[in-house]
Protein backbone atom coordinates (compact mmCIF):
# COMPACT_ATOMS: atom_id res chain seq x y z
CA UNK A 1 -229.56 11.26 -239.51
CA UNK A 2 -229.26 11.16 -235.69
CA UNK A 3 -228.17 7.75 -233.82
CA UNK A 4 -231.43 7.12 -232.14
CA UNK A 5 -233.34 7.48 -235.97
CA UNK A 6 -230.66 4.77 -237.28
CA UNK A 7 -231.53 2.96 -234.35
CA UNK A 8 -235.30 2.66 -234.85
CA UNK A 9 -235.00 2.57 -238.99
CA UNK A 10 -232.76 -0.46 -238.56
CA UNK A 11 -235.11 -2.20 -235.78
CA UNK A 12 -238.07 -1.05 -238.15
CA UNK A 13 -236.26 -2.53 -240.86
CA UNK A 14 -235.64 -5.82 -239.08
CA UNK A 15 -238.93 -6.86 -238.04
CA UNK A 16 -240.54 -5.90 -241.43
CA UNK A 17 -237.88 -8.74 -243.24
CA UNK A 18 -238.22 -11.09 -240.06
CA UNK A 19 -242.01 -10.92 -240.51
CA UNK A 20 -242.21 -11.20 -244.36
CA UNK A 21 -239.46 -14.25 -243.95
CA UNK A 22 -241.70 -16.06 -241.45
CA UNK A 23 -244.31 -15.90 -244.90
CA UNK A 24 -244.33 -18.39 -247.29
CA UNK A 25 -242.82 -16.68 -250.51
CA UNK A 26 -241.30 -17.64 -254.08
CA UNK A 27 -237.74 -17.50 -253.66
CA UNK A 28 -236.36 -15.50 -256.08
CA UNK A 29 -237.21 -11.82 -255.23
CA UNK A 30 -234.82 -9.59 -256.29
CA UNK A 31 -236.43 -6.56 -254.18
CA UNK A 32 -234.64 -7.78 -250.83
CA UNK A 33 -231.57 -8.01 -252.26
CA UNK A 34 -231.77 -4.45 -253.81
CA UNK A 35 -232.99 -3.13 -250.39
CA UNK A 36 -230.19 -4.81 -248.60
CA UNK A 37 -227.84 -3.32 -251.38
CA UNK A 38 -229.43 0.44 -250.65
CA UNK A 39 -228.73 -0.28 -246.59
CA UNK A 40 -225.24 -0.96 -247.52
CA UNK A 41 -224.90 2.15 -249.75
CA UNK A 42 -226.68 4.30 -246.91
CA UNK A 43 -224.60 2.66 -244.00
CA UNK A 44 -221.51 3.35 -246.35
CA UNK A 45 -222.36 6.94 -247.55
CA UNK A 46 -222.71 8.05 -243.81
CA UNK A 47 -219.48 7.57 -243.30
CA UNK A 48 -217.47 7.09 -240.50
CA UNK A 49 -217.40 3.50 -240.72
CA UNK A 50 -214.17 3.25 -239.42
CA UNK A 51 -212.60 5.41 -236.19
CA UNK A 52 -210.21 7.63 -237.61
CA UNK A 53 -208.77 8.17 -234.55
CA UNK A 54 -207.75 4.49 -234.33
CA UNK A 55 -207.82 3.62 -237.88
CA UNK A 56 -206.28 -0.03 -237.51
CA UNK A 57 -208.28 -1.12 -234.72
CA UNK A 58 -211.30 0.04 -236.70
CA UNK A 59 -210.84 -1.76 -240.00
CA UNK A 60 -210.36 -4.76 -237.52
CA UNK A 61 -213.49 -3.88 -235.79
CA UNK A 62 -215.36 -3.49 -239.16
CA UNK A 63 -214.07 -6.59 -240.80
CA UNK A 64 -215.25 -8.45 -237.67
CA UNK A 65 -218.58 -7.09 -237.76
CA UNK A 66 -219.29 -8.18 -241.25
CA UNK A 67 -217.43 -11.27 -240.64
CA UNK A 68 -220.13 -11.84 -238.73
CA UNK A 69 -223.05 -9.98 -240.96
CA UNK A 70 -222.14 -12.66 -243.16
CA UNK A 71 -221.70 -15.34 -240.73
CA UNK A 72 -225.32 -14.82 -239.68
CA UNK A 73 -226.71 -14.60 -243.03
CA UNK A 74 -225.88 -17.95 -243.70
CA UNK A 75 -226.97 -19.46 -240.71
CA UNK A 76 -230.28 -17.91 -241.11
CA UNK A 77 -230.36 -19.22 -244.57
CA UNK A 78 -230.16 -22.60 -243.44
CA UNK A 79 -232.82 -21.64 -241.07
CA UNK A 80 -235.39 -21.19 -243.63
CA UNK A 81 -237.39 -24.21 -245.02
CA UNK A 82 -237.10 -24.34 -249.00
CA UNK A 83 -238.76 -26.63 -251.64
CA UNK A 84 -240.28 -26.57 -255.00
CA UNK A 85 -243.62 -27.51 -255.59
CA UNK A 86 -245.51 -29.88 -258.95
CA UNK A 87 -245.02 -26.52 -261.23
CA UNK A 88 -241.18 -26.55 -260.45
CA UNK A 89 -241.81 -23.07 -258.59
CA UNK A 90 -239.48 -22.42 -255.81
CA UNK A 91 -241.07 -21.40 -252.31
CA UNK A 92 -239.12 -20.40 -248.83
CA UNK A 93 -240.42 -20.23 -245.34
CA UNK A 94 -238.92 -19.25 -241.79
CA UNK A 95 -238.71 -20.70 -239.16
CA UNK A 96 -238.59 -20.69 -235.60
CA UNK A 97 -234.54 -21.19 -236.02
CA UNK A 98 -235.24 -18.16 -238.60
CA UNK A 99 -236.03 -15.79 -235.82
CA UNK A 100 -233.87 -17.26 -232.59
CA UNK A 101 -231.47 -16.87 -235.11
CA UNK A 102 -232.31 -13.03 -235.85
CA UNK A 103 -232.54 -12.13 -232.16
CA UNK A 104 -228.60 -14.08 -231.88
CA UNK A 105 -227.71 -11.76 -234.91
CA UNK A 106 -229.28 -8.67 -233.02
CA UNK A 107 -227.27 -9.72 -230.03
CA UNK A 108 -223.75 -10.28 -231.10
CA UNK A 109 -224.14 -7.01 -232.56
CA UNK A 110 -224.93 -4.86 -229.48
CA UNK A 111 -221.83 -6.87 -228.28
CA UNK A 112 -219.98 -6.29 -230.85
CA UNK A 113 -221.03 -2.33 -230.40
CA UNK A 114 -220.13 -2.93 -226.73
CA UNK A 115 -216.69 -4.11 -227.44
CA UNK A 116 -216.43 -1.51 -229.89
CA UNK A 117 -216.63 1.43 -227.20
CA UNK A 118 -214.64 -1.00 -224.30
CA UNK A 119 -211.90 -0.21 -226.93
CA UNK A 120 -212.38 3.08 -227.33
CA UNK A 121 -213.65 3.59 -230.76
CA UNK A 122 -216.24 5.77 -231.98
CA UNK A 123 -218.09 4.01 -234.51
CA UNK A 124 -220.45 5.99 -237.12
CA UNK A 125 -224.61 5.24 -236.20
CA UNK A 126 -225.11 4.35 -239.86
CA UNK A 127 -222.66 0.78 -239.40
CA UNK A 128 -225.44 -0.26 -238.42
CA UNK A 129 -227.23 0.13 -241.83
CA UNK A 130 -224.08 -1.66 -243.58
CA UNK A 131 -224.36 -4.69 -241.07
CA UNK A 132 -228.01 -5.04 -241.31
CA UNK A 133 -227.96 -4.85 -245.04
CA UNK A 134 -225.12 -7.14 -245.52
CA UNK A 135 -226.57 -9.74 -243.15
CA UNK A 136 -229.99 -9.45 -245.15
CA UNK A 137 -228.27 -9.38 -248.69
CA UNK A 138 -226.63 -12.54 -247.50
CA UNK A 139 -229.31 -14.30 -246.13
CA UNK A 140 -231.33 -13.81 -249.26
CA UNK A 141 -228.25 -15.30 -252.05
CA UNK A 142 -227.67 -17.75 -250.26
CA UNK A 143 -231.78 -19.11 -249.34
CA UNK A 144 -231.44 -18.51 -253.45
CA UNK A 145 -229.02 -20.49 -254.46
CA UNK A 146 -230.42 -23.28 -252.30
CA UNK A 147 -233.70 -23.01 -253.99
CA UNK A 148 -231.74 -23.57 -257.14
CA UNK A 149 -229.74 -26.93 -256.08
CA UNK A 150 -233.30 -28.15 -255.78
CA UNK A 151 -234.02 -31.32 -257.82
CA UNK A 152 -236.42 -30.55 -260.41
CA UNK A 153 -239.95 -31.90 -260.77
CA UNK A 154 -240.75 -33.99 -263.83
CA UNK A 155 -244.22 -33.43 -264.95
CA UNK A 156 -245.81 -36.53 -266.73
CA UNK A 157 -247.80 -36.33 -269.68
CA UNK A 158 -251.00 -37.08 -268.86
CA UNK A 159 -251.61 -40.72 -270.07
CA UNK A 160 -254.57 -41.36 -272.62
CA UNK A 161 -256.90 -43.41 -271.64
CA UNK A 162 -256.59 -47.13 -273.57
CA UNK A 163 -258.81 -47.49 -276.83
CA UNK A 164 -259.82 -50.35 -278.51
């Protein structure tokens, strides 16, 4: 796949999740985190991820970069407005925080690509995949496991009406 296909994919990719997100949605879905698992794959499979010609300045590269996939995907998951409603379901929501907090993500990582090539490494087009899907992956355990801490809703019996 050429850079400039990655490039559009991953920005396609992005505002499809930061659109659904801004929806209001059950929180457990398990189809996000399987699509953020196949970006991961994909970014992985293309290989590359690391300059070969600068192998330990690479891994550092790459371990900052999804340092801060994850980084993100947590702040975005704090982002995102969570409750349960009277049947005990468990709903999620974006926010405005949501999406400043997607266009910081989208930022730091054109820096991060900028710094990248100030140092003279060549990273692979498909890193991009692996960050995106990391950051997304993350994002979605973690608005999960908040939905879970969630106190749970007691539903009354309904109370019979007083006979004589």
């Amino acid at each position: 796949m050429e850079p400039l296909q990655i490039a559009v994919l991953s920005v396609a990719v992005v505002l499809f999740v930061v659109y659904r997100q801004m929806m209001t949605r059950r929180t457990e879905r398990r189809g996000i985190l399987v699509f953020g698992g196949l970006m991961m794959l994909a970014g992985l499979a293309g290989g590359g991820v690391v300059d070969t010609r600068h192998p330990a300045l690479g891994v550092l590269m790459l371990v900052l970069e999804l340092a801060v996939a994850v980084g993100f995907g947590f702040l975005r998951a704090a982002t995102v407005r969570v409750w349960r409603d009277k049947a005990g379901v468990t709903w999620s929501r974006g926010t405005g925080w949501t999406a400043a907090a997607w266009l910081a993500s989208l930022a730091s990582r054109i820096a991060l690509l900028g710094a990248g090539y100030a140092l003279g490494l060549a990273p692979a087009p498909t890193s991009v995949l692996l960050f995106v899907g990391l950051t997304i992956a993350v994002q979605s355990v973690a608005v999960s496991l908040r939905a879970r801490t969630l106190p749970r809703v007691t539903v009354r019996p309904a109370e019979s009406p007083l006979t004589s």
